[in-house]
Protein backbone atom coordinates (compact mmCIF):
# COMPACT_ATOMS: atom_id res chain seq x y z
CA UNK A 1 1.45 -41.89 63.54
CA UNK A 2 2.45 -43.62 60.38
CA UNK A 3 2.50 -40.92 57.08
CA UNK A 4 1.67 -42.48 53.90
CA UNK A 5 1.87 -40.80 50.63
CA UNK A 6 -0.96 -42.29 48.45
CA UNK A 7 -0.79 -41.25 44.55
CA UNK A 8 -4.35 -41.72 41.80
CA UNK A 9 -5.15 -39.40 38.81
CA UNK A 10 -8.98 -40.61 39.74
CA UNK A 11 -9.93 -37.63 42.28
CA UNK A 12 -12.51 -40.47 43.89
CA UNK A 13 -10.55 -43.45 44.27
CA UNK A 14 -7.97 -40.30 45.81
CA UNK A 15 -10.66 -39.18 48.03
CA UNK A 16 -12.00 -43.00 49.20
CA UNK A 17 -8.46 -44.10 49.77
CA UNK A 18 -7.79 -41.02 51.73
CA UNK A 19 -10.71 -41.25 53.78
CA UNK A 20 -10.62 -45.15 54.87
CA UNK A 21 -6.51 -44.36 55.66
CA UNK A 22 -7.37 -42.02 58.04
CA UNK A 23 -9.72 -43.87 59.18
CA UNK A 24 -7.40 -46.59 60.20
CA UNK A 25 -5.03 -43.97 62.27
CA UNK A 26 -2.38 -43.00 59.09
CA UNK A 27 -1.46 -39.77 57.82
CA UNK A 28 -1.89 -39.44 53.99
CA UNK A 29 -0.91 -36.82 51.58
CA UNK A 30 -3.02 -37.16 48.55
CA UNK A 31 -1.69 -36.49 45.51
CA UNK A 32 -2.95 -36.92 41.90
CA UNK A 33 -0.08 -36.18 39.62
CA UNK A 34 2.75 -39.09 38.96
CA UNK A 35 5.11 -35.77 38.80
CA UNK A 36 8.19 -37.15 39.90
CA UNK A 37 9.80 -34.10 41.29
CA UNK A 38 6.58 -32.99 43.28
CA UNK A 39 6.53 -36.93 44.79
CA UNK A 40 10.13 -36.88 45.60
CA UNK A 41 10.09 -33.38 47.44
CA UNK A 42 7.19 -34.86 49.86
CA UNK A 43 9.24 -37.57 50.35
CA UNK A 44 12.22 -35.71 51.14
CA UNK A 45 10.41 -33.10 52.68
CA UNK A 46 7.09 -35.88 54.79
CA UNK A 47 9.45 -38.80 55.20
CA UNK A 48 6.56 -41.20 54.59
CA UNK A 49 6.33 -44.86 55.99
CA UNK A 50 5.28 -45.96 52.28
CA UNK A 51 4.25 -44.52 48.83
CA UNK A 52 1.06 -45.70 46.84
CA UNK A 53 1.28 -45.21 43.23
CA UNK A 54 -1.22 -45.84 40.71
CA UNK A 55 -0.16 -47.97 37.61
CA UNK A 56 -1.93 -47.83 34.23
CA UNK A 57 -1.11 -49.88 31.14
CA UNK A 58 -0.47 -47.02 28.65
CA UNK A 59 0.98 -45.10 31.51
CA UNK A 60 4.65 -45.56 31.90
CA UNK A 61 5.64 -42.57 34.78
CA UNK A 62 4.29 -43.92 38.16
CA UNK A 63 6.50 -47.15 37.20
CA UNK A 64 9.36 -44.40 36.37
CA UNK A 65 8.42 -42.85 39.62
CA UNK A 66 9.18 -46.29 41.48
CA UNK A 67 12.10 -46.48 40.22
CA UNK A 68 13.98 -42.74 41.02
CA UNK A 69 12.42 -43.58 44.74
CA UNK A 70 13.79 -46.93 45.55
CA UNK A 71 17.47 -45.18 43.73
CA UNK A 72 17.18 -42.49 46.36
CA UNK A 73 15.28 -44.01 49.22
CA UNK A 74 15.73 -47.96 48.48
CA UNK A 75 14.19 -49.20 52.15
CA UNK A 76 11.12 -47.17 51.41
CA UNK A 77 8.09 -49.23 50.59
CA UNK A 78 6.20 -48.37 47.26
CA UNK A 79 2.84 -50.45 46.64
CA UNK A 80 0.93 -50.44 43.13
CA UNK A 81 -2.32 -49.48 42.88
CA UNK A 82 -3.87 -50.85 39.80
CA UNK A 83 -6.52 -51.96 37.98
CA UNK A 84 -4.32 -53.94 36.02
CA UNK A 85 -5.24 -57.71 35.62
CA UNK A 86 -1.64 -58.54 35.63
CA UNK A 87 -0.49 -56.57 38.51
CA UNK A 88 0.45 -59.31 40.54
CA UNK A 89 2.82 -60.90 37.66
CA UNK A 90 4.33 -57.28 37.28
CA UNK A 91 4.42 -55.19 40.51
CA UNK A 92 7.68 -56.74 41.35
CA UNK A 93 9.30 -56.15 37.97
CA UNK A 94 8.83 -52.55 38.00
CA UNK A 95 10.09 -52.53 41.66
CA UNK A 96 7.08 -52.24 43.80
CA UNK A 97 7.39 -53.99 46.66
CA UNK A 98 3.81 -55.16 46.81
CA UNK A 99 0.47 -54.41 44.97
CA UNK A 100 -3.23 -53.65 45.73
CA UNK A 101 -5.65 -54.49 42.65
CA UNK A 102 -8.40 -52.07 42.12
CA UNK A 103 -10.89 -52.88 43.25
CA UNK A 104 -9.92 -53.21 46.75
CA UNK A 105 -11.30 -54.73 49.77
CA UNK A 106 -10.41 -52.50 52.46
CA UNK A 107 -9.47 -54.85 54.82
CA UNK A 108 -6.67 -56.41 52.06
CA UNK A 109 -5.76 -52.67 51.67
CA UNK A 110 -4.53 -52.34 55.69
CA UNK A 111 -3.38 -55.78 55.42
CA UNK A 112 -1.02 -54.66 52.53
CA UNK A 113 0.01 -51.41 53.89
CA UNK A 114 0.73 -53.04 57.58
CA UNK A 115 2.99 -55.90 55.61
CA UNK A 116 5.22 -52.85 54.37
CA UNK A 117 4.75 -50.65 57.65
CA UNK A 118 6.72 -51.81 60.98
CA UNK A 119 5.36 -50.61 64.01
């Protein structure tokens, strides 16, 4: 079973993208904090198949976040989650390897993730 670790400060957009993972045969650890220690220690600790990490505008650490995890673990796949309307000029930038605009279709959501996942 593939073990995704899926990052939002929005408890229901945590809780939806939680639910319709599991649904689709993944592990997720939810997580709302961007705390870069606590996200690296589940990685370390999980060894995930990817990371989902919210991105905000005025919100600079999930990008930060991105970055200390492809330094450490740089085969790892890290998708943006975003409401941004630029996310798809900027994901790559930052150093996401792909991006999922809010909101999301669910079936573009497992098409993302399985892009990034190898079975």
């Amino acid at each position: 079973m593939e073990t995704i670790i899926v990052q939002d400060k929005d408890e229901s957009i945590l809780d939806v993208l939680t639910l319709a993972l599991e649904q689709e045969g993944f592990e997720v650890i939810s997580v709302n904090t961007c705390d870069e220690k606590k996200i690296l220690e589940l990685i370390d600790k999980q060894r995930p198949h990817a990371v989902m990490l919210d991105i905000r505008l005025s919100d600079q650490d999930c990008i930060e976040v991105c970055k200390m995890i492809k330094l450490k673990y740089p085969h790892l796949p890290v998708i943006a989650l975003s409401c941004n309307s630029n996310v798809h000029e900027q994901y790559h930038e930052d150093g996401f390897d792909g991006y999922i605009q809010k909101p999301f279709d669910l079936d573009l959501l497992y098409k993302v993730i399985r892009k990034h996942i190898s079975k």
